[in-house]
PDB file of N, CA and C in Angstrom:
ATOM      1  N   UNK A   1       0.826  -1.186   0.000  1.00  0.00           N
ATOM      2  CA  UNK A   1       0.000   0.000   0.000  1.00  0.00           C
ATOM      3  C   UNK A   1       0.875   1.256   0.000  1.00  0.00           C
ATOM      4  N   UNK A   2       1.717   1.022   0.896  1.00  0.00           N
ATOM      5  CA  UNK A   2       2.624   2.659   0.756  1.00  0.00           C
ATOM      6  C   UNK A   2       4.037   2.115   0.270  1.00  0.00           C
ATOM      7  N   UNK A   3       4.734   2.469  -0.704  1.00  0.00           N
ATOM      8  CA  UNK A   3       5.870   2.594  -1.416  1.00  0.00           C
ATOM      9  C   UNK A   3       7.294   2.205  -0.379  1.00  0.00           C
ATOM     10  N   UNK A   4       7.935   2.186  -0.806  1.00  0.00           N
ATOM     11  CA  UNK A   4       9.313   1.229  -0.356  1.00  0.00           C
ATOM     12  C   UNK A   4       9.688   2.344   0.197  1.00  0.00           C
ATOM     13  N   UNK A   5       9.755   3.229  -0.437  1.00  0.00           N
ATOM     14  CA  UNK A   5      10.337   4.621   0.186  1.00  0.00           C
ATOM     15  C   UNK A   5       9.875   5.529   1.635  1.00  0.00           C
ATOM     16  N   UNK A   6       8.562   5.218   1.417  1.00  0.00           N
ATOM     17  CA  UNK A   6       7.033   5.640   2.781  1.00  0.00           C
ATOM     18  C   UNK A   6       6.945   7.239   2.499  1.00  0.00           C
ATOM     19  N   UNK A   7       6.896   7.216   0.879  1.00  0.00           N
ATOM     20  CA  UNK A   7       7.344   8.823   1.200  1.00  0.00           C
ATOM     21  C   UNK A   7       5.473   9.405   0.434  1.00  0.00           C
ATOM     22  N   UNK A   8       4.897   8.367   0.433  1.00  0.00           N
ATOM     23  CA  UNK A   8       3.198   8.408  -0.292  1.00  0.00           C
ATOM     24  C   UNK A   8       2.548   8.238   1.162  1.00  0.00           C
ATOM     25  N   UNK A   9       2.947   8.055   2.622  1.00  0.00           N
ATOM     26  CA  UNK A   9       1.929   7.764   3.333  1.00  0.00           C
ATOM     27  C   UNK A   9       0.653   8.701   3.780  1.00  0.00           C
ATOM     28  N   UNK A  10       1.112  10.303   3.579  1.00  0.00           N
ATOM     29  CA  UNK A  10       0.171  11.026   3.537  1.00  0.00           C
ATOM     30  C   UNK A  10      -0.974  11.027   2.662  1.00  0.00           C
ATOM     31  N   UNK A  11      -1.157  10.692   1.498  1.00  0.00           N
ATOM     32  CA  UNK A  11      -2.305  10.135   0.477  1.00  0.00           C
ATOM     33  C   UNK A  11      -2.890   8.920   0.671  1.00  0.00           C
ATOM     34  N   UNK A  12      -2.052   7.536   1.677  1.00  0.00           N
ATOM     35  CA  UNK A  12      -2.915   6.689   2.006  1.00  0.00           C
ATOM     36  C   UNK A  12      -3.309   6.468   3.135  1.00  0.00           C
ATOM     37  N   UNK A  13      -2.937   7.850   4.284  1.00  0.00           N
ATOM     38  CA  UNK A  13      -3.961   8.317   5.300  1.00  0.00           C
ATOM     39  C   UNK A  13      -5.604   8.064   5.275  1.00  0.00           C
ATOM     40  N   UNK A  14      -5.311   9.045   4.242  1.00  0.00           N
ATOM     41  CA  UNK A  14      -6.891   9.223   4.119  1.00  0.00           C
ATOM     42  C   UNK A  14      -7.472   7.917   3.861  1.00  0.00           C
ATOM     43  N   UNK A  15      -7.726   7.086   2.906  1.00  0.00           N
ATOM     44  CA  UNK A  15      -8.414   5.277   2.765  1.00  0.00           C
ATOM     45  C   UNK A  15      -8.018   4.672   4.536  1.00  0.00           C
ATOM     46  N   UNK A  16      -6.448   4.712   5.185  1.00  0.00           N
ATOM     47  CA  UNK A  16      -7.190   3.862   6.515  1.00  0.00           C
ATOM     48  C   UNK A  16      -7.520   4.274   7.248  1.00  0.00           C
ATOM     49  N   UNK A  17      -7.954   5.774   7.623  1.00  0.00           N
ATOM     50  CA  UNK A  17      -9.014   6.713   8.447  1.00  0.00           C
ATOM     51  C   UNK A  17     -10.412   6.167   7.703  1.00  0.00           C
ATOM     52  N   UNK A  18     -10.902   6.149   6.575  1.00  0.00           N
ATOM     53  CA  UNK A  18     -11.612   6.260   6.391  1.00  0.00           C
ATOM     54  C   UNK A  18     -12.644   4.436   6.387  1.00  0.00           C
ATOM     55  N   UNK A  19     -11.036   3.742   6.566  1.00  0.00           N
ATOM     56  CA  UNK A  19     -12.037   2.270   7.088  1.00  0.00           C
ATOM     57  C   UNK A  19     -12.085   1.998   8.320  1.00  0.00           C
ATOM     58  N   UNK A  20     -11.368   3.045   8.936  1.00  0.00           N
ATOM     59  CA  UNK A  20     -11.109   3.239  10.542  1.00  0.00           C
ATOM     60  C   UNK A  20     -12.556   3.591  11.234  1.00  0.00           C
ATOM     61  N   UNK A  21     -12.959   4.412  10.368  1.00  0.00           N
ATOM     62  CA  UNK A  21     -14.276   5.467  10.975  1.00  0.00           C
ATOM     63  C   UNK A  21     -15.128   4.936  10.499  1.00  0.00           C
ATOM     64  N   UNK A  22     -15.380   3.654   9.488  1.00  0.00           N
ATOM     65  CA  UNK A  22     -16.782   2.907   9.166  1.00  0.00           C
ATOM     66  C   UNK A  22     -16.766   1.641   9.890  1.00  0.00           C
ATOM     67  N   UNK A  23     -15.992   1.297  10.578  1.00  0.00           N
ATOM     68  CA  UNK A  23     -15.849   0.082  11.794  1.00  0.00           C
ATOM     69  C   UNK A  23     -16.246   0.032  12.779  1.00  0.00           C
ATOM     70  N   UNK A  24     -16.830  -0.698  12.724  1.00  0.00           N
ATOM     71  CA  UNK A  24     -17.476  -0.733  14.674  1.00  0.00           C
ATOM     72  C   UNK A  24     -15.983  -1.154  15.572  1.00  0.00           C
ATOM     73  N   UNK A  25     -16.566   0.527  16.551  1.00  0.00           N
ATOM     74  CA  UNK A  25     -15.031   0.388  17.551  1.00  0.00           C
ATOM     75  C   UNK A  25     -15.300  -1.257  18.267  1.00  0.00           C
ATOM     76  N   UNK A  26     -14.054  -1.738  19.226  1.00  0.00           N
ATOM     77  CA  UNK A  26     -14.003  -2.853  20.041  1.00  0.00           C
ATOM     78  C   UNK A  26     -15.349  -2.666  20.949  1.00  0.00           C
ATOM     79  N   UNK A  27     -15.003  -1.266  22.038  1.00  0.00           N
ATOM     80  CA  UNK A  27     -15.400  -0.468  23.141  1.00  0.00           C
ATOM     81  C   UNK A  27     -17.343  -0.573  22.709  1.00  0.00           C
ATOM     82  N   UNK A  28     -17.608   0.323  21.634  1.00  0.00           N
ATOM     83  CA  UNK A  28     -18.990   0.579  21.538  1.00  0.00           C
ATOM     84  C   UNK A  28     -19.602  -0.334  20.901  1.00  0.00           C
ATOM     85  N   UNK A  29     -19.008  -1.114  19.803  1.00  0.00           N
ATOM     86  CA  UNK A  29     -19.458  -1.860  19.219  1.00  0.00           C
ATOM     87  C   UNK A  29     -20.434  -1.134  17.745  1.00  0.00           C
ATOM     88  N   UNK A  30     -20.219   0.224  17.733  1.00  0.00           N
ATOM     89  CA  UNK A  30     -20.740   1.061  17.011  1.00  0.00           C
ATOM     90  C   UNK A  30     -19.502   2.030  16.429  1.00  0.00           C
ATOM     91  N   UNK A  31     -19.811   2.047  15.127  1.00  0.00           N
ATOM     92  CA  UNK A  31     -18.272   2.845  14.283  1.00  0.00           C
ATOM     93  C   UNK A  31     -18.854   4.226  14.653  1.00  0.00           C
ATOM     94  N   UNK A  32     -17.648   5.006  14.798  1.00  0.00           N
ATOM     95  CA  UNK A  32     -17.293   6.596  14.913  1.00  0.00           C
ATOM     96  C   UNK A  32     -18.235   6.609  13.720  1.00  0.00           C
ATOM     97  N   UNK A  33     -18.519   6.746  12.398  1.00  0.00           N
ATOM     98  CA  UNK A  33     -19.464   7.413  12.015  1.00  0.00           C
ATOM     99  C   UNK A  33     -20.314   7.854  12.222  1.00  0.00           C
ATOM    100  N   UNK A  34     -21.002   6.133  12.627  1.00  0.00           N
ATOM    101  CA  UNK A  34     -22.392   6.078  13.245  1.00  0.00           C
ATOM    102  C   UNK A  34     -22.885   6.728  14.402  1.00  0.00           C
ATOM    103  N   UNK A  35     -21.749   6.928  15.303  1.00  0.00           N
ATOM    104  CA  UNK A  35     -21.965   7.666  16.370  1.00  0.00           C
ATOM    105  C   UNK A  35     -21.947   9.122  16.034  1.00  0.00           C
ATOM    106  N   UNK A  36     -21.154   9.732  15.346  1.00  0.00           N
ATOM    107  CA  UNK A  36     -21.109  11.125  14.643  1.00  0.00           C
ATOM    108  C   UNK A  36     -22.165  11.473  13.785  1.00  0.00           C
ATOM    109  N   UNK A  37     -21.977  10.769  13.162  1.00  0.00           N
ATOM    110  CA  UNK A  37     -23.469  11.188  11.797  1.00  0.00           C
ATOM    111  C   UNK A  37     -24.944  10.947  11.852  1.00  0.00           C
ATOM    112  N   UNK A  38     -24.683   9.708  12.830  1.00  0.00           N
ATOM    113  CA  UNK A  38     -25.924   8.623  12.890  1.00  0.00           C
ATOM    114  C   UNK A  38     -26.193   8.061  11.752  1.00  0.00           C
ATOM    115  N   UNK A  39     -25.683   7.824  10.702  1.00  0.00           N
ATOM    116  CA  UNK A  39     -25.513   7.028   9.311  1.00  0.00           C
ATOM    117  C   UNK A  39     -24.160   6.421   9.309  1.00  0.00           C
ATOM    118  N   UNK A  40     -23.385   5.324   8.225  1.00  0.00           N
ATOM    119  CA  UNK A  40     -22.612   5.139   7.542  1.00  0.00           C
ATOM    120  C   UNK A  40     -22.340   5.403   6.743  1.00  0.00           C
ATOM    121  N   UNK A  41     -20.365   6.271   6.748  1.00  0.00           N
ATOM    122  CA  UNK A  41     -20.509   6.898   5.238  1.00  0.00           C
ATOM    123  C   UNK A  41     -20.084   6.201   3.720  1.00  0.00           C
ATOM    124  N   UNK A  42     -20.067   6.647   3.118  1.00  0.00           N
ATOM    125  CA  UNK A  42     -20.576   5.786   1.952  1.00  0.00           C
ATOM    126  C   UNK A  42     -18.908   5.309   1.753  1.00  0.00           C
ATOM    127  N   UNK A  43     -18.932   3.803   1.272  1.00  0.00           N
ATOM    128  CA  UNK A  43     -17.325   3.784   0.872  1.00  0.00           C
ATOM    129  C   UNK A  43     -16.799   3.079  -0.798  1.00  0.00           C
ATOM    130  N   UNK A  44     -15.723   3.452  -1.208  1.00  0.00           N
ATOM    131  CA  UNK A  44     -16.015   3.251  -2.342  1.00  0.00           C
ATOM    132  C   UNK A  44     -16.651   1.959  -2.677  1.00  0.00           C
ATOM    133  N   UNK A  45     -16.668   0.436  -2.331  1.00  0.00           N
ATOM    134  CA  UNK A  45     -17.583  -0.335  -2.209  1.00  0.00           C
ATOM    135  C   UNK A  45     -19.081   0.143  -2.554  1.00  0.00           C
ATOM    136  N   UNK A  46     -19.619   0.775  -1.962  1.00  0.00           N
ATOM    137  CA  UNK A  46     -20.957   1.712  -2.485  1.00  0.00           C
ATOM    138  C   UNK A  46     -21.063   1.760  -4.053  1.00  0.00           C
ATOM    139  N   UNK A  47     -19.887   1.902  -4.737  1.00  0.00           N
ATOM    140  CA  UNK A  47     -19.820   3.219  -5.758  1.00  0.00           C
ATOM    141  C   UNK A  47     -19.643   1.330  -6.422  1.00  0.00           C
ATOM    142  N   UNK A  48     -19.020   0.498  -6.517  1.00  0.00           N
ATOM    143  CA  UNK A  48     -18.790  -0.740  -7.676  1.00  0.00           C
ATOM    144  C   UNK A  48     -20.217  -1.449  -7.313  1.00  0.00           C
ATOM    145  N   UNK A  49     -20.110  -1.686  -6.256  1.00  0.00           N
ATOM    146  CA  UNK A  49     -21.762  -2.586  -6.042  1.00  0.00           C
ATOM    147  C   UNK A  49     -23.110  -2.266  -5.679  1.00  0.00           C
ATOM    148  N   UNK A  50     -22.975  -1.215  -5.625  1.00  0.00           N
ATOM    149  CA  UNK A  50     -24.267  -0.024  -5.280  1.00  0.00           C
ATOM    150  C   UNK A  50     -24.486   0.000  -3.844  1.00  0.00           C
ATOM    151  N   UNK A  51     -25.472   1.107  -3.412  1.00  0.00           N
ATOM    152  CA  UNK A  51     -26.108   1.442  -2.432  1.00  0.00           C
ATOM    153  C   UNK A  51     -27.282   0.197  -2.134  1.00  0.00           C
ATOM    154  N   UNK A  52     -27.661  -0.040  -0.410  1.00  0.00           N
ATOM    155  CA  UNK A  52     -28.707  -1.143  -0.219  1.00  0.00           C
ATOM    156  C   UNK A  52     -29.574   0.230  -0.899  1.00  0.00           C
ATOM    157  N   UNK A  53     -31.137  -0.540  -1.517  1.00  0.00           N
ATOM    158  CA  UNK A  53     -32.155   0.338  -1.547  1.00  0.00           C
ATOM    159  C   UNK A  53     -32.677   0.808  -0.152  1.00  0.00           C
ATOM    160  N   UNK A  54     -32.519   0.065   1.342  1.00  0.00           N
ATOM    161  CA  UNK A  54     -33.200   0.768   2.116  1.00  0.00           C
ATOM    162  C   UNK A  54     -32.358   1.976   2.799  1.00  0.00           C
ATOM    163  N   UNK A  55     -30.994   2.391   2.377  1.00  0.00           N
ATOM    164  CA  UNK A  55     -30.301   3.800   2.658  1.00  0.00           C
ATOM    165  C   UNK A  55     -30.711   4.601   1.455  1.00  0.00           C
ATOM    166  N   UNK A  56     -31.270   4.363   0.192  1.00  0.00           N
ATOM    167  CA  UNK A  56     -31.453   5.670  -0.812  1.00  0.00           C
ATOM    168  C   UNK A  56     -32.749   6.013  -0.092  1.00  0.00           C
ATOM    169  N   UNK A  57     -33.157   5.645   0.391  1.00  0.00           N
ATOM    170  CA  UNK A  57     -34.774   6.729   0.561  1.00  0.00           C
ATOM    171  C   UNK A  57     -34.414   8.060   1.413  1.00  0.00           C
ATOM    172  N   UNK A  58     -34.761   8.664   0.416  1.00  0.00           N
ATOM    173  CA  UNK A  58     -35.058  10.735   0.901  1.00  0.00           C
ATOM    174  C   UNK A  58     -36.126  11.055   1.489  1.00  0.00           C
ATOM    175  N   UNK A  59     -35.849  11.924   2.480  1.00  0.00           N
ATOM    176  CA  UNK A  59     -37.241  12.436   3.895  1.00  0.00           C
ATOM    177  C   UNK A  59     -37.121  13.765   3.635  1.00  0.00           C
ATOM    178  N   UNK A  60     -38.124  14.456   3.872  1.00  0.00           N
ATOM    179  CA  UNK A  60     -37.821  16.004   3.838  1.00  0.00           C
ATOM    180  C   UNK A  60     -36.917  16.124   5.211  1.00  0.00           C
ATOM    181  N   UNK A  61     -36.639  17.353   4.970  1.00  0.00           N
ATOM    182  CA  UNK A  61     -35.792  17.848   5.868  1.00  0.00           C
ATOM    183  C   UNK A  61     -36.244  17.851   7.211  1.00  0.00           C
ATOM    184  N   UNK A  62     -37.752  17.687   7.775  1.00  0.00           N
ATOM    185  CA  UNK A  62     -37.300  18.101   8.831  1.00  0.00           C
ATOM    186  C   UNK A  62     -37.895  16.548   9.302  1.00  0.00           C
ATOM    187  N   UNK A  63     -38.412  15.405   8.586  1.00  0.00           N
ATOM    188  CA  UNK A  63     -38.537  14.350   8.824  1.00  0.00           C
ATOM    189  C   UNK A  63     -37.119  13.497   9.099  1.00  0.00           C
ATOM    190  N   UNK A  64     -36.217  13.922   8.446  1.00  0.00           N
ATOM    191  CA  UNK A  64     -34.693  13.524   8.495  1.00  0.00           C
ATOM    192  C   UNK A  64     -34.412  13.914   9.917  1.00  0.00           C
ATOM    193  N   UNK A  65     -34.389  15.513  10.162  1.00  0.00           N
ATOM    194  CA  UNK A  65     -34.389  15.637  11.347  1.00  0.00           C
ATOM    195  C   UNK A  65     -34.216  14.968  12.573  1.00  0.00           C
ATOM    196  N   UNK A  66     -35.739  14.933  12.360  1.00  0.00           N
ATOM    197  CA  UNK A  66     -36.558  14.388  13.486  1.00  0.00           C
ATOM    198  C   UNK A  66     -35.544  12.618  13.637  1.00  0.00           C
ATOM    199  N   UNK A  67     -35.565  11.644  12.483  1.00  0.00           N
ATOM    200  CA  UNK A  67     -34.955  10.406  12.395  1.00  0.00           C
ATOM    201  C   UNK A  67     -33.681  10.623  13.118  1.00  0.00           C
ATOM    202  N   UNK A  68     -33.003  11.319  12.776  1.00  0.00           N
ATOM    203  CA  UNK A  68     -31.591  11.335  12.892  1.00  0.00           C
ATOM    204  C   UNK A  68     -31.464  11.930  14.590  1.00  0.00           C
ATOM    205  N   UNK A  69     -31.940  12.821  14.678  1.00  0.00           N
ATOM    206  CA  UNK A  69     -32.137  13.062  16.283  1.00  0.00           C
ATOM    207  C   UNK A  69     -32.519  11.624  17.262  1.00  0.00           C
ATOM    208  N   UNK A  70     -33.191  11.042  17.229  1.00  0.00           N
ATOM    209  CA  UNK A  70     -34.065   9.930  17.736  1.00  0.00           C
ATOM    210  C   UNK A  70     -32.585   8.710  17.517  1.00  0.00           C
ATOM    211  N   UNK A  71     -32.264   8.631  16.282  1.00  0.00           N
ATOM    212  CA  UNK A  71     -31.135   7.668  16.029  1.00  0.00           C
ATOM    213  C   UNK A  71     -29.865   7.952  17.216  1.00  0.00           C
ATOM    214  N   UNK A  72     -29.616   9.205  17.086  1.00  0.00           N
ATOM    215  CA  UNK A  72     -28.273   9.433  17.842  1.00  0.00           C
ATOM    216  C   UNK A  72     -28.800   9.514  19.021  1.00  0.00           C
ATOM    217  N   UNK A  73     -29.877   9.577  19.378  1.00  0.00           N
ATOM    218  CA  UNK A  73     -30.289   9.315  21.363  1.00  0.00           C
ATOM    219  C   UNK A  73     -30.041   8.212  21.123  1.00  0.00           C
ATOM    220  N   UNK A  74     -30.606   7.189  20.415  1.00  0.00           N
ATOM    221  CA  UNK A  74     -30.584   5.497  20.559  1.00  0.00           C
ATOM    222  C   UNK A  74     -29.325   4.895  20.694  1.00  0.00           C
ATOM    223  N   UNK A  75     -28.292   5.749  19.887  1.00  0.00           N
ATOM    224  CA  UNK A  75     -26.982   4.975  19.678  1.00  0.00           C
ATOM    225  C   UNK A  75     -25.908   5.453  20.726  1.00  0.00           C
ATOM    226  N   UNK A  76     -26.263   7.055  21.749  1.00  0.00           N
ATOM    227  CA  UNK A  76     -25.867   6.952  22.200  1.00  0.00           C
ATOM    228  C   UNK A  76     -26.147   6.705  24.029  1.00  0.00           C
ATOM    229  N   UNK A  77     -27.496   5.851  24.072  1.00  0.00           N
ATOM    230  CA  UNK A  77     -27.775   5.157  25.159  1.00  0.00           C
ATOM    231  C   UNK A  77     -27.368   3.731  24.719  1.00  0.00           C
ATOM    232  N   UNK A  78     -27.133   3.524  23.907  1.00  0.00           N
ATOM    233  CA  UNK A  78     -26.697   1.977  23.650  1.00  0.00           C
ATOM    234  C   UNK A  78     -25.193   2.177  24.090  1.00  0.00           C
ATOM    235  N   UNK A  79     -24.647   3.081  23.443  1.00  0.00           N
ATOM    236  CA  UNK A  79     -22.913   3.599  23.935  1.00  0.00           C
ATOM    237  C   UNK A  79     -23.068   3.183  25.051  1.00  0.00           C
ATOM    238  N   UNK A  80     -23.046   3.908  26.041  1.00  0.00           N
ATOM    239  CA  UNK A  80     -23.153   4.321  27.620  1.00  0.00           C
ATOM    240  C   UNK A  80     -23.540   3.158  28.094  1.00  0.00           C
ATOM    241  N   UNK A  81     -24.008   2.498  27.591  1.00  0.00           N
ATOM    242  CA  UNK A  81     -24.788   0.960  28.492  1.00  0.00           C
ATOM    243  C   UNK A  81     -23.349  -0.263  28.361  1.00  0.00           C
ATOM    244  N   UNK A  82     -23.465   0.008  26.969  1.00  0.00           N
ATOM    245  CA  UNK A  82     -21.957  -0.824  26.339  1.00  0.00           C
ATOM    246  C   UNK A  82     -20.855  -0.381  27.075  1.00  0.00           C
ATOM    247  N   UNK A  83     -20.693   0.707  27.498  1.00  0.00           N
ATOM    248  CA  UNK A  83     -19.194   0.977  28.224  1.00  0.00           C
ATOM    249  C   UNK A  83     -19.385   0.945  30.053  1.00  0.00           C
ATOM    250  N   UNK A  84     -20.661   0.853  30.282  1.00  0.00           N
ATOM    251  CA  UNK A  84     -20.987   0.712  31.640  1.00  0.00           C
ATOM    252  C   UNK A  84     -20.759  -1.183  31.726  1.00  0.00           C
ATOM    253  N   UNK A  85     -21.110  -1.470  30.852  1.00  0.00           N
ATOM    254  CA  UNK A  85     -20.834  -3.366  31.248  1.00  0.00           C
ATOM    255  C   UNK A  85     -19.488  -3.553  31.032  1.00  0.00           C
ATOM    256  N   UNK A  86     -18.833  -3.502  30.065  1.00  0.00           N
ATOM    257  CA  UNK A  86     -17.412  -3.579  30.026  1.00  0.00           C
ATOM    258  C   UNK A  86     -16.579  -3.230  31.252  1.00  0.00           C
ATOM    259  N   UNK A  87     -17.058  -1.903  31.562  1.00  0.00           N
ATOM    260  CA  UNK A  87     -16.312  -1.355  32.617  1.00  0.00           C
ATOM    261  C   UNK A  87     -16.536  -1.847  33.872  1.00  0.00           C
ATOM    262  N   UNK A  88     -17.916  -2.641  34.024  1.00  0.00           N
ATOM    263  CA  UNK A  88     -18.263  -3.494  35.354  1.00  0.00           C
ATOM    264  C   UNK A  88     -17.307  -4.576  35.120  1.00  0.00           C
ATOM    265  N   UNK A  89     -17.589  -5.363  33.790  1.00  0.00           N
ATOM    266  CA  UNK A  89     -16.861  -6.755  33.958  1.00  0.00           C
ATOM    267  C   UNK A  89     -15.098  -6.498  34.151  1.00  0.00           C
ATOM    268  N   UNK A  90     -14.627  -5.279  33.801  1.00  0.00           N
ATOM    269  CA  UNK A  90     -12.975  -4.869  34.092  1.00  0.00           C
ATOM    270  C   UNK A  90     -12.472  -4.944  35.704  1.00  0.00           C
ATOM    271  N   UNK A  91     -13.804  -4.513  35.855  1.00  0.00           N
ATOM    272  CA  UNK A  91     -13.422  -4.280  37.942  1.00  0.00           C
ATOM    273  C   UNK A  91     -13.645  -5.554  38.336  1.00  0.00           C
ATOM    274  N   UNK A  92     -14.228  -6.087  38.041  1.00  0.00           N
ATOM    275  CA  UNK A  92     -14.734  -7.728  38.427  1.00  0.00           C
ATOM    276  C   UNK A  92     -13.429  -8.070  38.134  1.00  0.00           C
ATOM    277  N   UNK A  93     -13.173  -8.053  36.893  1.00  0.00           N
ATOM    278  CA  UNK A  93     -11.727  -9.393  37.028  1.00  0.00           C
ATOM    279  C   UNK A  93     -10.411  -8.505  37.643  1.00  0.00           C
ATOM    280  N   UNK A  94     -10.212  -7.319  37.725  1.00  0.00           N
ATOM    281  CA  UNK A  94      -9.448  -6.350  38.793  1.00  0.00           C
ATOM    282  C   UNK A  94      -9.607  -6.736  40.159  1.00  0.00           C
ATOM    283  N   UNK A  95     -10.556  -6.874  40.758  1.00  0.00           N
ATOM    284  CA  UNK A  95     -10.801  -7.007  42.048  1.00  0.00           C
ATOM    285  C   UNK A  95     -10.472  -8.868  42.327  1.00  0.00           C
ATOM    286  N   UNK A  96     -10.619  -9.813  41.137  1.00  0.00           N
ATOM    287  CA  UNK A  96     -10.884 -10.848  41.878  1.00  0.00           C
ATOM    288  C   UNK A  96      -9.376 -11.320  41.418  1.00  0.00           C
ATOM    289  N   UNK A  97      -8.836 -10.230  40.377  1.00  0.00           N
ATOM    290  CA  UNK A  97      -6.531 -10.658  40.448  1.00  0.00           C
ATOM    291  C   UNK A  97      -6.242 -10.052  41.277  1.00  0.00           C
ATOM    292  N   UNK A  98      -6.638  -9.161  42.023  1.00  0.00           N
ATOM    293  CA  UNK A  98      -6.069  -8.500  42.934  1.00  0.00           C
ATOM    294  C   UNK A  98      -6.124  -8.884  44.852  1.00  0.00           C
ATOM    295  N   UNK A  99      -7.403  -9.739  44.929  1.00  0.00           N
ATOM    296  CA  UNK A  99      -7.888 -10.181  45.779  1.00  0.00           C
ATOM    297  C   UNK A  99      -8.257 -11.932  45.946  1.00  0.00           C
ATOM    298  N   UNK A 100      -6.827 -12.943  45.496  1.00  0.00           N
ATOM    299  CA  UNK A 100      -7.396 -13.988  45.202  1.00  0.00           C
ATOM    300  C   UNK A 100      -7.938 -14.466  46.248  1.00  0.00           C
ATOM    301  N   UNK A 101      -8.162 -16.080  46.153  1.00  0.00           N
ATOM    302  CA  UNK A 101      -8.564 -16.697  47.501  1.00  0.00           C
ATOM    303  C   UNK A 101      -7.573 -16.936  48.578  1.00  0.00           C
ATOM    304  N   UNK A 102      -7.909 -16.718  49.775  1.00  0.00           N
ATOM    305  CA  UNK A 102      -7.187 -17.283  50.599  1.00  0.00           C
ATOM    306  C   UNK A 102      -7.150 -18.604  50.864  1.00  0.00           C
ATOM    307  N   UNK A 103      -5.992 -19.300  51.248  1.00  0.00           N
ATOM    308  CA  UNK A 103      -5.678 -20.846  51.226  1.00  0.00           C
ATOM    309  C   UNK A 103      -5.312 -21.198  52.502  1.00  0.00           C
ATOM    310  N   UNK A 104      -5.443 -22.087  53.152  1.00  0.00           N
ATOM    311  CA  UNK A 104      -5.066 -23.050  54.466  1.00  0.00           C
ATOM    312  C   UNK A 104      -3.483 -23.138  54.159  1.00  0.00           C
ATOM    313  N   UNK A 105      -2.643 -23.537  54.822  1.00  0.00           N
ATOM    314  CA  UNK A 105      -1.772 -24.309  54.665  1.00  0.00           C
ATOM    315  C   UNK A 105      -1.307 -26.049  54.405  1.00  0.00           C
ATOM    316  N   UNK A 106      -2.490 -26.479  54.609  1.00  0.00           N
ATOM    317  CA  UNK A 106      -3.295 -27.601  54.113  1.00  0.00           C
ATOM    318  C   UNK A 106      -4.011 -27.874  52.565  1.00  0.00           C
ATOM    319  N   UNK A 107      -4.142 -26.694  51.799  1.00  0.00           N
ATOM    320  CA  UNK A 107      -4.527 -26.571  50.747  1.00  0.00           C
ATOM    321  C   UNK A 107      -3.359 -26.347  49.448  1.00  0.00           C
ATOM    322  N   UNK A 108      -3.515 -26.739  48.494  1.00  0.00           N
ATOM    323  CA  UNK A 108      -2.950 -26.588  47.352  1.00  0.00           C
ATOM    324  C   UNK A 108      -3.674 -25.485  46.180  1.00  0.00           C
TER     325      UNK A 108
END
């Protein structure tokens, strides 16, 4: 992808940002787009095999609105829920390496 030299890596920035930001992170399970835009943005894939038909449909403007508002509450109470369990199950296994069992001297 980038030349022997590495002297092109600024032009192929842009393509792995841009499969960077249509990926669902580890953490949310939802790509930075989706969380930014509340859509996915289009990638050249789009452009050789087309668009699904259920992303071409057009809303007026303030029906879009309204969708896209409602979307990004949804995606970002789904966030917050997703990083509240993760972050429970982190302390769980923190607390139980940090605190193993205690043993007898009789025990193995």
């Amino acid at each position: 992808m980038i030349d022997t030299q590495q002297s092109d890596w600024d032009e192929q920035a842009q393509l792995f940002l841009m499969g960077y930001r249509a990926l669902p992170h580890d953490t949310t399970g939802i790509s930075p787009c989706m969380l930014m835009l509340g859509r996915q943005i289009g990638l050249p894939e789009d452009l050789e095999y087309g668009i699904p038909f259920h992303e071409q449909v057009q809303l007026c403007s303030g029906d879009y609105a309204k969708q896209l508002r409602a979307r990004l509450q949804e995606l970002h109470e789904i966030t917050i829920e997703t990083v509240r369990d993760l972050r429970s199950r982190q302390n769980s296994a923190t607390i139980s390496r940090l605190n193993p069992p205690i043993s007898s001297p009789g025990m193995r």
